[in-house]
Protein backbone atom coordinates (compact mmCIF):
# COMPACT_ATOMS: atom_id res chain seq x y z
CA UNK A 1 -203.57 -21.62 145.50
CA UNK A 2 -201.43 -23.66 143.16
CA UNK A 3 -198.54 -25.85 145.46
CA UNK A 4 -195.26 -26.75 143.87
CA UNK A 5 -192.09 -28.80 144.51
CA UNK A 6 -189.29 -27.38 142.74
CA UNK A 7 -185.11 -28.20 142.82
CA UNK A 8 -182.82 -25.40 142.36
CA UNK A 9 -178.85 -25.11 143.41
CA UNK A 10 -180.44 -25.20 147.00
CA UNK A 11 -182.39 -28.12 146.59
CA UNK A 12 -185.56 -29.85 146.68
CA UNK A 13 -188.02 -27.26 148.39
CA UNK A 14 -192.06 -26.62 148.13
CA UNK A 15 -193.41 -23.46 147.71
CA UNK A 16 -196.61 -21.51 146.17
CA UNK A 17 -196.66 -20.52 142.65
CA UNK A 18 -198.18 -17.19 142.02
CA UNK A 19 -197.60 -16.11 138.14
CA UNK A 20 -193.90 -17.33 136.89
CA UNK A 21 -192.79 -16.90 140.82
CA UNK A 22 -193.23 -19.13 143.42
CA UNK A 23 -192.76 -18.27 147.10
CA UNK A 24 -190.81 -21.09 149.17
CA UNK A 25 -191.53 -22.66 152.29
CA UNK A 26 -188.14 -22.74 154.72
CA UNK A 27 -186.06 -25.52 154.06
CA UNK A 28 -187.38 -28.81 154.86
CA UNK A 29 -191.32 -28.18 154.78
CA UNK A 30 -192.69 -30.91 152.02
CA UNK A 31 -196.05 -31.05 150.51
CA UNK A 32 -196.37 -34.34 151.86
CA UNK A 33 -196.37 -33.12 155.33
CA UNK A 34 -198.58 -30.05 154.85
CA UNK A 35 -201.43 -32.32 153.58
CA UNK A 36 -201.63 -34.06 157.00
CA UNK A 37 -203.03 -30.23 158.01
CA UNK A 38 -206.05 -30.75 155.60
CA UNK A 39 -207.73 -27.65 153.73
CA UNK A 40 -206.82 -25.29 156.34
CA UNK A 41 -203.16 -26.10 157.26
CA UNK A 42 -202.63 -25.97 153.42
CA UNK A 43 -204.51 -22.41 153.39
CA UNK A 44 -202.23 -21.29 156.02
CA UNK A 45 -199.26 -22.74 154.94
CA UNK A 46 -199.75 -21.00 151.99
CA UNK A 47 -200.93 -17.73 152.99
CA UNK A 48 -197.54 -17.87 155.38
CA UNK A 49 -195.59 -18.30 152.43
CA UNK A 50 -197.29 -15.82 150.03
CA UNK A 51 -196.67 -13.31 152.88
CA UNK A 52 -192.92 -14.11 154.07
CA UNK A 53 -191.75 -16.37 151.86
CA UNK A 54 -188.24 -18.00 152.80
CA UNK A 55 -187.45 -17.34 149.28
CA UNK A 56 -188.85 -16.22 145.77
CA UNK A 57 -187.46 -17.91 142.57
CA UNK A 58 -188.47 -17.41 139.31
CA UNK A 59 -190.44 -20.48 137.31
CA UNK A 60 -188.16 -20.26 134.69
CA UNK A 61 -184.85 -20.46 137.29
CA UNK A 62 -186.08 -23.76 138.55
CA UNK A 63 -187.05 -27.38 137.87
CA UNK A 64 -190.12 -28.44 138.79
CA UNK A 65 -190.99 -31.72 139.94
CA UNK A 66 -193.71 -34.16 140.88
CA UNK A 67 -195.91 -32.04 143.95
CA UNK A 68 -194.98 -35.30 146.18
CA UNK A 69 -192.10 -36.23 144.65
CA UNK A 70 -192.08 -39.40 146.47
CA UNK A 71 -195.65 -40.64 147.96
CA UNK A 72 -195.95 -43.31 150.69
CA UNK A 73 -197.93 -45.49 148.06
CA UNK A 74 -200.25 -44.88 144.94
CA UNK A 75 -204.08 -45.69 144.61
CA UNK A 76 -206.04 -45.98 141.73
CA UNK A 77 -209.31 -47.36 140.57
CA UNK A 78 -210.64 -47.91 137.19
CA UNK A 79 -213.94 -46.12 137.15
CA UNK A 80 -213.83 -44.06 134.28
CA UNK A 81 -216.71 -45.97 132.43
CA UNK A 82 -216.64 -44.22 129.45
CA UNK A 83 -213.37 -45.32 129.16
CA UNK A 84 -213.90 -48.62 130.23
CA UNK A 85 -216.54 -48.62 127.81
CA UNK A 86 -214.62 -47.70 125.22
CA UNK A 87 -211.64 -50.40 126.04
CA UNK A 88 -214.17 -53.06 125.80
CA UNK A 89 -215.58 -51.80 122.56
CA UNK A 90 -211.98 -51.65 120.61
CA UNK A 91 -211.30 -55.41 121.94
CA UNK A 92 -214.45 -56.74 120.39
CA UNK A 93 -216.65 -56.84 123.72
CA UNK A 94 -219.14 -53.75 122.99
CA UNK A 95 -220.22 -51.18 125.10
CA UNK A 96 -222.36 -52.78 127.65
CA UNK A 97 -220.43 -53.25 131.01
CA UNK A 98 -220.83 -56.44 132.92
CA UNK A 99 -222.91 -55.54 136.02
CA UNK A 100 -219.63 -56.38 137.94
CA UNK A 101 -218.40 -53.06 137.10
CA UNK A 102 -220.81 -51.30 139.09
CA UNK A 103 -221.25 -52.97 142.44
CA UNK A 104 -216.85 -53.95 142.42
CA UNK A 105 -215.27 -51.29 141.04
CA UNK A 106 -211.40 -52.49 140.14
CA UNK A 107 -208.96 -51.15 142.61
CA UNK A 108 -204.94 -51.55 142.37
CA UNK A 109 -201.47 -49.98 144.01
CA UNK A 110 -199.00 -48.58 141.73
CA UNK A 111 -195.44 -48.20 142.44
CA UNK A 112 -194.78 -44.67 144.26
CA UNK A 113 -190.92 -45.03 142.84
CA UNK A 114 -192.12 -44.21 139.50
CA UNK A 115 -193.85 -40.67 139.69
CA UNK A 116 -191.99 -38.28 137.30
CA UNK A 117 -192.56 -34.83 137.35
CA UNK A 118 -193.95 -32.73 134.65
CA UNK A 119 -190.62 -32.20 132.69
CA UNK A 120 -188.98 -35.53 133.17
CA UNK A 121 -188.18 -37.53 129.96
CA UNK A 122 -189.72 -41.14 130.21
CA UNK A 123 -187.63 -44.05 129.13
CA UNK A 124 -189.00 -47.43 128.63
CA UNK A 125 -186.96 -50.39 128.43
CA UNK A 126 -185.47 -51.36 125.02
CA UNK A 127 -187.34 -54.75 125.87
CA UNK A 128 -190.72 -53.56 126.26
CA UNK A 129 -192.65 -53.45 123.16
CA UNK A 130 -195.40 -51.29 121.51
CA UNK A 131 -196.14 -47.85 122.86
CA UNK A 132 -196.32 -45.88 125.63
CA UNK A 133 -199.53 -43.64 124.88
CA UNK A 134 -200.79 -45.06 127.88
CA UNK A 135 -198.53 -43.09 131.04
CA UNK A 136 -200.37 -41.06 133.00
CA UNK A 137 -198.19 -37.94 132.91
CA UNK A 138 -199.32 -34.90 135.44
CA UNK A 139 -199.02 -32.20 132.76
């Protein structure tokens, strides 16, 4: 079951997407809230929808957006070790981790104000220099 958030001339609303339609939760249900249901609130959240859906738009009629458009906060943790791996490599370092990598592995917040959705342009600051190959972008 693939989940959505969408805005249309009605809104901001959440919904299944099944195809190019999606089948909308009544007005006011968010993703964010359905998660606290786990698996099975989702399933049945879903499988409500899918079955009498409070309305079906088109993909192409809509805009979507980020799932949670705006999360309570933003984990992350840098243990991709490939990748790490490779980072090290390019600055000079080689491939060989430090053993610190594998007991602590780095951990950091990331501002929830700056999740975009898939079809959002992203603007950086005239200020900032060099490139911005580095977003995460949830394409």
């Amino acid at each position: 079951m693939k989940w959505v958030t969408y805005r249309s001339d009605d809104g901001e609303r959440a919904g299944v997407l099944s195809g190019d339609t999606i089948y909308a939760l009544p007005p006011g249900s968010a993703l964010l809230d359905l998660l606290g249901g786990g698996a099975d609130g989702l399933r049945t959240a879903g499988e409500a929808a899918l079955r009498a859906p409070a309305a079906v738009v088109g993909l192409a009629d809509v805009s979507l957006t980020a799932p949670i458009p705006r999360p309570p906060s933003i984990r992350d943790s840098l243990c991709f070790l490939d990748h790490m791996r490779n980072c090290q490599q390019a600055m000079g370092g080689g491939r060989v981790l430090a053993d610190t990598w594998y007991r602590i592995p780095a951990f950091y917040f990331a501002c929830p104000a700056t999740v975009l959705g898939p079809t959002t342009t992203r603007r950086r600051h005239p200020e900032v220099p060099g490139r911005t190959s580095n977003w995460k972008s949830p394409r």
